[in-house]
Protein backbone atom coordinates (compact mmCIF):
# COMPACT_ATOMS: atom_id res chain seq x y z
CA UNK A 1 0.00 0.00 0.00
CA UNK A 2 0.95 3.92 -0.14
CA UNK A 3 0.91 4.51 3.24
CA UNK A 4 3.54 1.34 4.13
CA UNK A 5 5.60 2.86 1.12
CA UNK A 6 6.00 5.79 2.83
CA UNK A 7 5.54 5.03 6.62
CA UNK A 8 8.08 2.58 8.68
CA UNK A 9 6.12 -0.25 10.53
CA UNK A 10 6.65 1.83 13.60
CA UNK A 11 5.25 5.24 11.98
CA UNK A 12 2.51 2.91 10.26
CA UNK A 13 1.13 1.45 13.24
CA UNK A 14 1.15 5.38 15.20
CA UNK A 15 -0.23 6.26 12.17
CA UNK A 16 -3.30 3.61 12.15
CA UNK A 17 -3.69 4.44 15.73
CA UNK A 18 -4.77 8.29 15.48
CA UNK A 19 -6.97 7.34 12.34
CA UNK A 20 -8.88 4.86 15.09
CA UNK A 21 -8.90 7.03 17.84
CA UNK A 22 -10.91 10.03 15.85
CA UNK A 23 -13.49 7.64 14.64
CA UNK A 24 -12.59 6.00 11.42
CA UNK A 25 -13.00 2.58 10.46
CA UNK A 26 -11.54 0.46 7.81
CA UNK A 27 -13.51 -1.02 4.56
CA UNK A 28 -13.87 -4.54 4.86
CA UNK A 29 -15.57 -5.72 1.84
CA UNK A 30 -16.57 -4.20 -1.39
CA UNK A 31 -14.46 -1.96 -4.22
CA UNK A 32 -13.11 0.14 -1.07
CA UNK A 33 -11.73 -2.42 0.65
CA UNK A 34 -8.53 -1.74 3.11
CA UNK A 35 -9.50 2.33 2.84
CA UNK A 36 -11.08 3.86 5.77
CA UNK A 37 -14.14 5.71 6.07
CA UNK A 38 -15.63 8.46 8.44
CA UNK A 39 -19.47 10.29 8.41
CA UNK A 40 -18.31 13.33 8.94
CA UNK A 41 -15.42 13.22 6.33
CA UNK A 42 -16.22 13.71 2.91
CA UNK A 43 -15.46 15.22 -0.19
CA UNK A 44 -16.67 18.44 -1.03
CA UNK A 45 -18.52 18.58 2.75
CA UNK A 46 -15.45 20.21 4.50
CA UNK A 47 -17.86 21.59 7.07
CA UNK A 48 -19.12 18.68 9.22
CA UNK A 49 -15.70 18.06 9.87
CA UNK A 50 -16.12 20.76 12.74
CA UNK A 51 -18.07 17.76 14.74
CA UNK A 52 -15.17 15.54 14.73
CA UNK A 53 -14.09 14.59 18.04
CA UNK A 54 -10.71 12.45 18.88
CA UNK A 55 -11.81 9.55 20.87
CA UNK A 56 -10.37 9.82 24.61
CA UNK A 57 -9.68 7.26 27.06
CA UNK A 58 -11.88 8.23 29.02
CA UNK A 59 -14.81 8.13 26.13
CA UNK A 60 -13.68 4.68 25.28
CA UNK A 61 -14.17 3.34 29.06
CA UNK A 62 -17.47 4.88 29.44
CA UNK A 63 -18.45 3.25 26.30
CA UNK A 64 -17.38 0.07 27.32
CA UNK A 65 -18.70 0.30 30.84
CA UNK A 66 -22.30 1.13 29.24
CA UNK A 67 -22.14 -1.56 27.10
CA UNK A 68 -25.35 -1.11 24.59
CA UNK A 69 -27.59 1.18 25.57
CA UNK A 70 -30.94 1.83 24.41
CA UNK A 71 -30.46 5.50 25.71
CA UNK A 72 -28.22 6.51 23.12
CA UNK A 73 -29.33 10.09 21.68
CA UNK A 74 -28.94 10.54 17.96
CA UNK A 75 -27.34 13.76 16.87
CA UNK A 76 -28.56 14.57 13.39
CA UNK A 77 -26.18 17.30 11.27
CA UNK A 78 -28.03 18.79 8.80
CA UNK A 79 -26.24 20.25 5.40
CA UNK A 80 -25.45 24.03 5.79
């Protein structure tokens, strides 16, 4: 891939781990497979990127501590 061309294994896996920790997840299956996608990245929508929010430690153990929740509010972003 581009990014190991470019990236040592070291830089590579810091690399993978910020794209994680603000909310991206890789393509599994289909013609984008191995790229990585985000809701509130996209092309020519450069303003919900405002919304973005880096995942923190702390996030991640209250999500885990909740477990599923059927609480869960929605937010809905509407196109400017």
């Amino acid at each position: 891939t581009v990014a190991k061309t470019h990236f040592s294994m070291s830089h590579y896996k810091s690399f993978i781990r910020q794209v994680n920790g603000w909310g991206f997840r890789r393509v599994t299956s289909g013609c984008d497979a191995g790229s990585y996608y985000h809701p509130l990245f996209l092309r020519g929508m450069p303003h919900l990127t405002v919304y973005m929010r880096r995942e923190t430690a702390d996030t991640c153990s209250k999500i885990k501590t909740l477990g599923h929740c059927d609480n869960v509010t929605k937010i809905k972003i509407k196109d400017r």
